[in-house]
Protein backbone atom coordinates (compact mmCIF):
# COMPACT_ATOMS: atom_id res chain seq x y z
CA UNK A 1 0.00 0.00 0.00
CA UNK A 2 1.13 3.46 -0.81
CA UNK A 3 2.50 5.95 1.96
CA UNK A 4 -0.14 8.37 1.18
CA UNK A 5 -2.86 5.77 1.02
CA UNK A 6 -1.97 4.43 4.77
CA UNK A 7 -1.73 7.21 5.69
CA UNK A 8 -5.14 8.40 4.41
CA UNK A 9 -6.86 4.68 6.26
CA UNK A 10 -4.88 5.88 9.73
CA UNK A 11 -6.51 9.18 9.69
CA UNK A 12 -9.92 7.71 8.67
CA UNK A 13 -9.30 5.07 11.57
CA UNK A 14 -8.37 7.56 14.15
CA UNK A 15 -10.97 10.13 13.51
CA UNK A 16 -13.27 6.85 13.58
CA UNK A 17 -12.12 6.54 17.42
CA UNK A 18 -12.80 10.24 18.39
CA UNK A 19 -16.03 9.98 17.28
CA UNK A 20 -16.43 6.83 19.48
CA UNK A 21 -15.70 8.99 22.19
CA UNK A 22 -17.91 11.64 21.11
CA UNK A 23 -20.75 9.15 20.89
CA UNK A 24 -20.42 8.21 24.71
CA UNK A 25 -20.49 12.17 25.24
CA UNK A 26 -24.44 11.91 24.51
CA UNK A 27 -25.41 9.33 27.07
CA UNK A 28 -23.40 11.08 30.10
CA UNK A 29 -24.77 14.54 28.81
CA UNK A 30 -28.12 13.51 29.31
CA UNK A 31 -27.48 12.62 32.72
CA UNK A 32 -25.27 15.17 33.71
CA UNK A 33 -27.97 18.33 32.59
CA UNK A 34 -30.30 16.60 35.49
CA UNK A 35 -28.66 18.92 38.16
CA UNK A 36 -26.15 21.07 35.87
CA UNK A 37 -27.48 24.15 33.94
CA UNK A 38 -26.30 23.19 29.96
CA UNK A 39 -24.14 26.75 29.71
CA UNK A 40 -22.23 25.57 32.64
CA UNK A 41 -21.80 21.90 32.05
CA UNK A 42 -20.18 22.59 28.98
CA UNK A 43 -17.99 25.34 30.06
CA UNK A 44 -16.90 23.45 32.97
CA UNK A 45 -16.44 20.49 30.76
CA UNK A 46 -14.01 22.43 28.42
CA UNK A 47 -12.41 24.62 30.78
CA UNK A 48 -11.60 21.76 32.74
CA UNK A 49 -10.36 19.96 29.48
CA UNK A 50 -7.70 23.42 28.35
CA UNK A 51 -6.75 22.72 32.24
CA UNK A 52 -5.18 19.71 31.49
CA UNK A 53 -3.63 20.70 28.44
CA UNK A 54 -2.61 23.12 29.21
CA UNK A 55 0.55 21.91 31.90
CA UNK A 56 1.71 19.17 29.10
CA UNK A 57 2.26 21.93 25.98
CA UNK A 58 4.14 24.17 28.80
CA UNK A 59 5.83 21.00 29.60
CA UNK A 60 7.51 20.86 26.44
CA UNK A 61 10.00 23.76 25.07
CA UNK A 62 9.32 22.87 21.56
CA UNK A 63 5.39 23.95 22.66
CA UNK A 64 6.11 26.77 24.42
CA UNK A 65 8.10 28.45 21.73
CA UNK A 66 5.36 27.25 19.46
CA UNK A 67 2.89 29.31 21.90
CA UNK A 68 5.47 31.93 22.45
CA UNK A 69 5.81 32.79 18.81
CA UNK A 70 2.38 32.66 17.57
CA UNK A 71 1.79 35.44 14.77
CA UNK A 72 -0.97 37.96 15.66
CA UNK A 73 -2.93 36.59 12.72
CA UNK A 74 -2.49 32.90 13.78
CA UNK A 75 -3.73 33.83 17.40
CA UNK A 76 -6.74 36.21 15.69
CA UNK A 77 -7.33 32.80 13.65
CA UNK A 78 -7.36 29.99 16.69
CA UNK A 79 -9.45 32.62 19.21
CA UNK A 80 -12.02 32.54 16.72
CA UNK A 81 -12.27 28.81 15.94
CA UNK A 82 -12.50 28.60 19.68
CA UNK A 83 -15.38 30.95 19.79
CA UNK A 84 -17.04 29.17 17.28
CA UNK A 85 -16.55 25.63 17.83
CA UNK A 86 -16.55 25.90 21.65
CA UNK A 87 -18.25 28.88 22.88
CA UNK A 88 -21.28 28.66 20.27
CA UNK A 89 -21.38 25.01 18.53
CA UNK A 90 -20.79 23.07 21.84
CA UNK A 91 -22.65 25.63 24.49
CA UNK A 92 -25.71 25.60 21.86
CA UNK A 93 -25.51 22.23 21.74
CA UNK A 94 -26.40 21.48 25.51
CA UNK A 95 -29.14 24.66 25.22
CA UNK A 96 -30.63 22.83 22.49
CA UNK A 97 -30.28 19.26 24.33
CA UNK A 98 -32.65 21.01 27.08
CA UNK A 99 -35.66 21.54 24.69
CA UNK A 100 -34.92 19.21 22.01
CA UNK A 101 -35.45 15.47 22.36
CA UNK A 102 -31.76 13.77 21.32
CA UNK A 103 -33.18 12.20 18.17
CA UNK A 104 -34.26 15.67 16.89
CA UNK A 105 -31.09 17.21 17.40
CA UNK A 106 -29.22 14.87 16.29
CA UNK A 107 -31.10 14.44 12.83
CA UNK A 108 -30.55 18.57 12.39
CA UNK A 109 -26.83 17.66 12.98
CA UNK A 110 -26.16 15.53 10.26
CA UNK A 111 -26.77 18.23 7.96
CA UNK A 112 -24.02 19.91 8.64
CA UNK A 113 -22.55 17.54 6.15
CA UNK A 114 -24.34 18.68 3.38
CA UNK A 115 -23.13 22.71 4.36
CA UNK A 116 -19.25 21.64 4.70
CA UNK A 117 -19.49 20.12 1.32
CA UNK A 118 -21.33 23.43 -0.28
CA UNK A 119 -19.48 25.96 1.44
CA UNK A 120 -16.22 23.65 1.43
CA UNK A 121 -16.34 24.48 -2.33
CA UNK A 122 -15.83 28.18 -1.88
CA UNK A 123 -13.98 28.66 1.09
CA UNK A 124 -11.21 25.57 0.71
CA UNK A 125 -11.95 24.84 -3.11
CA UNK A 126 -12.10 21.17 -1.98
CA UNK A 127 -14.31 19.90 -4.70
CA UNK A 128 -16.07 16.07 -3.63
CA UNK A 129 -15.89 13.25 -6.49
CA UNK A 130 -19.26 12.20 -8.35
CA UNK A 131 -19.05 9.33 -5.42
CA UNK A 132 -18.47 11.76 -2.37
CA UNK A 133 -21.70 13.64 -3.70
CA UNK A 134 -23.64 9.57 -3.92
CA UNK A 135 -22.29 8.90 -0.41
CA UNK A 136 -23.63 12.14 1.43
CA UNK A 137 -27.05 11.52 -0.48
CA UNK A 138 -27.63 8.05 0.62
CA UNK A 139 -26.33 9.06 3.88
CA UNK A 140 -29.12 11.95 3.82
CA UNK A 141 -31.56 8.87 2.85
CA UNK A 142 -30.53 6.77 5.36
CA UNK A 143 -31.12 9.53 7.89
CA UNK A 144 -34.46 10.30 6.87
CA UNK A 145 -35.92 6.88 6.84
CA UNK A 146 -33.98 5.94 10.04
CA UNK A 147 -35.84 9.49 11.67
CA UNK A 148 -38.99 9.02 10.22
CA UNK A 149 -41.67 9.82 11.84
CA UNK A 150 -40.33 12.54 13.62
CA UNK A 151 -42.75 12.42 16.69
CA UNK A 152 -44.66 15.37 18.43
CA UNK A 153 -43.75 18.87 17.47
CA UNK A 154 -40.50 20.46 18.73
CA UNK A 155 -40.17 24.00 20.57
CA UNK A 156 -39.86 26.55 18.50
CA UNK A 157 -37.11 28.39 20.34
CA UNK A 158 -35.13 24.54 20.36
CA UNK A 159 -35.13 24.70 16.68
CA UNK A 160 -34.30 27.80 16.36
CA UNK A 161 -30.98 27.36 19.15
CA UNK A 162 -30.43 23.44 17.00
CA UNK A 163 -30.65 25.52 13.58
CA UNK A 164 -27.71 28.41 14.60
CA UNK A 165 -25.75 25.52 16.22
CA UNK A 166 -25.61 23.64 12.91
CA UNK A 167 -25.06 26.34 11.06
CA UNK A 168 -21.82 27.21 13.70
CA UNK A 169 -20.66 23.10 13.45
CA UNK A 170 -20.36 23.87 9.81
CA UNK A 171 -18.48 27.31 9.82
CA UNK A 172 -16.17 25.44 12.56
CA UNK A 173 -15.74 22.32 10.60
CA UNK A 174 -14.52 24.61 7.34
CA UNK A 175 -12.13 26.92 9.69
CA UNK A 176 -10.53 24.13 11.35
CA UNK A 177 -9.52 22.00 8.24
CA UNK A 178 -8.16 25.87 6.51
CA UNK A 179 -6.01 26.06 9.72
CA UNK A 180 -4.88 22.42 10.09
CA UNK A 181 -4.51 21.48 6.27
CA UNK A 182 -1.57 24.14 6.40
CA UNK A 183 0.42 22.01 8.27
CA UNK A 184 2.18 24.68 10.08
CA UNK A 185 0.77 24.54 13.98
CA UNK A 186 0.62 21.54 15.62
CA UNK A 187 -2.23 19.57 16.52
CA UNK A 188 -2.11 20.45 20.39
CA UNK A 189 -1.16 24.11 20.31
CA UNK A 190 -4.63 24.37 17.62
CA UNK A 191 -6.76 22.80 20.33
CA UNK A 192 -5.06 24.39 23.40
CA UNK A 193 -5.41 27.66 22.32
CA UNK A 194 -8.66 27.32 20.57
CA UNK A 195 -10.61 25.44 23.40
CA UNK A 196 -8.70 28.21 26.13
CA UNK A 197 -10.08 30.76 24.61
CA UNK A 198 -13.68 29.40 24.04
CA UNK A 199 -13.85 27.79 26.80
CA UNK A 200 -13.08 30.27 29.39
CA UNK A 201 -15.58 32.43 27.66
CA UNK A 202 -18.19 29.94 27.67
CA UNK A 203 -17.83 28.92 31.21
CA UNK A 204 -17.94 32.83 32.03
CA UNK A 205 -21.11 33.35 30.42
CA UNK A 206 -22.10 29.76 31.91
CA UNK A 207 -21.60 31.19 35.25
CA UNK A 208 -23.29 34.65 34.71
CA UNK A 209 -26.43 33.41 33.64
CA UNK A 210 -26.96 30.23 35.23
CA UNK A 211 -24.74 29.98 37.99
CA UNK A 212 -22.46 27.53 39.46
CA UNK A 213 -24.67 24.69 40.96
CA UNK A 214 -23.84 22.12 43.62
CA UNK A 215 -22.22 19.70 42.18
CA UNK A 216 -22.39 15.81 43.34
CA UNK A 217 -19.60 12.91 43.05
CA UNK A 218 -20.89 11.65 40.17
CA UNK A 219 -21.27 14.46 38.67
CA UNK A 220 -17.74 15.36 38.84
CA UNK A 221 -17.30 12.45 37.64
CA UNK A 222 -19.20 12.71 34.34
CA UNK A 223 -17.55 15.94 34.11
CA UNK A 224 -13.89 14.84 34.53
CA UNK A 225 -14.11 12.49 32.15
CA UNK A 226 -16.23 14.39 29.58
CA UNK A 227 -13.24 16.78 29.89
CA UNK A 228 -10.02 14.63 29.59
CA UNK A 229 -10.90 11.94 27.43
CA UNK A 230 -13.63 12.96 24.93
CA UNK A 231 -12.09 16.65 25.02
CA UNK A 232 -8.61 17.12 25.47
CA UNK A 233 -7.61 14.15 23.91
CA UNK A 234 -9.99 13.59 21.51
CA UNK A 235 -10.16 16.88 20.17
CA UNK A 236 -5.88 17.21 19.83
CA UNK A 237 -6.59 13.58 17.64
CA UNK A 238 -9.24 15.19 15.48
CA UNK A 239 -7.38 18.21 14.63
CA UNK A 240 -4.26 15.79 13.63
CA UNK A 241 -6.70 13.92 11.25
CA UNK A 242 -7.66 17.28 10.14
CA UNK A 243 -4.32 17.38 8.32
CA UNK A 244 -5.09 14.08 5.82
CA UNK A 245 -8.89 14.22 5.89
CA UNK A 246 -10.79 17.32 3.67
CA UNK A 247 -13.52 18.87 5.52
CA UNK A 248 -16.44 16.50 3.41
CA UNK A 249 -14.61 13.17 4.64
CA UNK A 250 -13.99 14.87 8.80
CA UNK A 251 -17.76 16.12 8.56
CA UNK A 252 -19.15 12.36 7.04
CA UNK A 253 -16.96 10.44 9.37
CA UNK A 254 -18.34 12.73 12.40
CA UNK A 255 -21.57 11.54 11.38
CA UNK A 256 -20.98 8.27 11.94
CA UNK A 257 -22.27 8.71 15.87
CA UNK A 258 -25.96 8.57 14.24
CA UNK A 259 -24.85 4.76 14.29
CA UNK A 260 -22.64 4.50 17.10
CA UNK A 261 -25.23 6.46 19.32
CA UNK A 262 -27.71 3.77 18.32
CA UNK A 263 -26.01 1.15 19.30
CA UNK A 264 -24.62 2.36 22.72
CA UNK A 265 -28.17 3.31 23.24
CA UNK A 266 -29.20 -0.11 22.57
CA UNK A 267 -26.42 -1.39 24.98
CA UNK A 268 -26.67 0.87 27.82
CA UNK A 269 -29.99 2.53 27.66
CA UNK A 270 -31.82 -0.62 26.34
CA UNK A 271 -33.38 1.20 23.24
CA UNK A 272 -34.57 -1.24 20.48
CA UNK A 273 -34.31 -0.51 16.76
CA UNK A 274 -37.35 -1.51 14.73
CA UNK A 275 -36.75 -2.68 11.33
CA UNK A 276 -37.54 0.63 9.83
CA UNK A 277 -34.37 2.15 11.82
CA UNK A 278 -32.27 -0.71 10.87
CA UNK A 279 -32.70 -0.36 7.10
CA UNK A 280 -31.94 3.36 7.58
CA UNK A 281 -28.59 2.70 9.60
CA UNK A 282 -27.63 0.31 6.87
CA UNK A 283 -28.42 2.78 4.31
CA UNK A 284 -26.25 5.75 6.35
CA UNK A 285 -23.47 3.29 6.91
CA UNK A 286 -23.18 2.59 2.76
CA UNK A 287 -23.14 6.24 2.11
CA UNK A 288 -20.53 6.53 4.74
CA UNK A 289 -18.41 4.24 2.87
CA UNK A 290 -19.13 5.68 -0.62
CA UNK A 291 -17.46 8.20 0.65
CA UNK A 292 -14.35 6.66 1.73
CA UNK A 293 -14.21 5.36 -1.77
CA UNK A 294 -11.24 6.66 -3.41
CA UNK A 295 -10.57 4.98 -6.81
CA UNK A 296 -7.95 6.30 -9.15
CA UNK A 297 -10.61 7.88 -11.82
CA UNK A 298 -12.24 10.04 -8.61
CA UNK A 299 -9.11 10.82 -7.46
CA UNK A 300 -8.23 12.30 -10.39
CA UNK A 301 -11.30 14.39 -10.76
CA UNK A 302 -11.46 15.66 -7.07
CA UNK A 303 -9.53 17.24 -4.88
CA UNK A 304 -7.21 14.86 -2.65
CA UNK A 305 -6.34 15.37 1.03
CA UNK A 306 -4.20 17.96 1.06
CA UNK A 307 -4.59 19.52 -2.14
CA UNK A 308 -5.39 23.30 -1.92
């Protein structure tokens, strides 16, 4: 096999295990917005992730002069991925979770696939193959006989919060593959500086409008782990795949957790799928893969990994 095609299946493997992680995230959310207000769950959660960061980039000199030396426009760059991805994607994204029922939410959220690939065009002139554009439409099938019916009405105001946060994932998606496809800042210092600074202003605003609550064992617990393993490290992995992947393949792996959720759900929760929800993982999961496809004749009409 090729250099650059293993390379391309350990990025598509890795990002594959983040999203594992991220899937979990769903289950312990739920739980953990029982007794904390969402504003301040997440900011705690993320703050508490840059916390531990944090002391292993300083740790290093090759980090710290990485930090040190940061252009003005690379700082102006990562502060507002963070405010983006962190303070608005992720803190609307426990808002919504309060009004929204999961399934709702997370149907709006694979649409953000369809925006990356649109807007992907213009801002990063990564153009998908013929088969990309097949795999996010029988993805988008899959996900609309897997949701459907839909179920009593939503809240207004939670579709409106679920609509700005998808329209956020996307902008962040786009922003952090034009930073990380460079190749010029490391993984960590692009997710210790981005999640500092949105997280510290998310936990701020957390705190001034919903307070700090009391917060039980267990709680902490959901929390601590939240923070170090499906934040801090899984967001310094992502932003390394970021660097192979283009911002159509990150966004269409990320989706993946439509199936993954499922199934822990299944497992944990004790959620059955009817047949109906079955056929319409199946059909997400072959889109998924049509995606992955990369045959010599697409390759030559797309744009590859780190083309520009």
């Amino acid at each position: 096999m090729p250099a650059q095609e293993s390379s391309h299946l350990k990025a598509i493997l890795l990002a594959l295990f983040v999203t594992v992680l991220w899937s979990s995230s769903w289950v312990l959310i739920k739980f953990g917005l029982e007794d904390i207000p969402p504003l301040t769950f997440a900011g705690l959660r993320y703050t508490w992730a840059f916390l531990v960061l944090l002391p292993i980039a300083l740790r290093s000199p090759a980090h710290r002069a990485a930090i040190r030396h940061l252009p003005r426009r690379d700082w102006l760059r990562l502060a507002l991925l963070g405010l983006v991805f962190y303070t608005t994607t992720q803190g609307l994204a426990y808002v919504a979770l309060v009004y929204l029922q999961a399934i709702t939410l997370s149907l709006m959220l694979n649409f953000t696939s369809v925006a990356v690939a649109v807007l992907g065009i213009f801002w990063l002139r990564e153009l998908p193959t013929t088969l990309q554009w097949a795999g996010v439409a029988v993805y988008l099938v899959g996900v609309v006989v897997y949701f459907t019916p839909l179920g009593a009405a939503e809240p207004v105001v939670g579709l409106i919060v679920g609509g700005i946060m998808v329209a956020a994932n996307a902008v962040s998606a786009l922003l952090g593959r034009e930073i990380n496809r460079a190749g010029d800042l490391d993984p960590l210092t692009v997710t210790l500086v981005s999640m500092g600074v949105g997280s510290v202003v998310l936990l701020a605003l957390g705190i001034a409008f919903q307070g700090l609550p009391r917060i039980d064992l267990v709680g902490w617990l959901i929390v601590g782990w939240l923070a170090v393993a499906n934040s801090a490290l899984a967001f310094t992995l992502w932003n390394q795949t970021q660097r192979t992947l283009s911002a159509t393949e990150s966004s269409i792996i990320n989706n993946t957790m439509l199936i993954q959720v499922a199934v822990l759900a299944w497992l944990f929760l004790g959620e059955q799928l009817t047949l109906r929800e079955v056929a319409g993982l199946a059909l997400a999961a072959l889109g998924i893969l049509l995606v992955q496809v990369r045959g010599r004749r697409q390759q030559g009409c797309g744009v590859t990994s780190r083309d520009a």
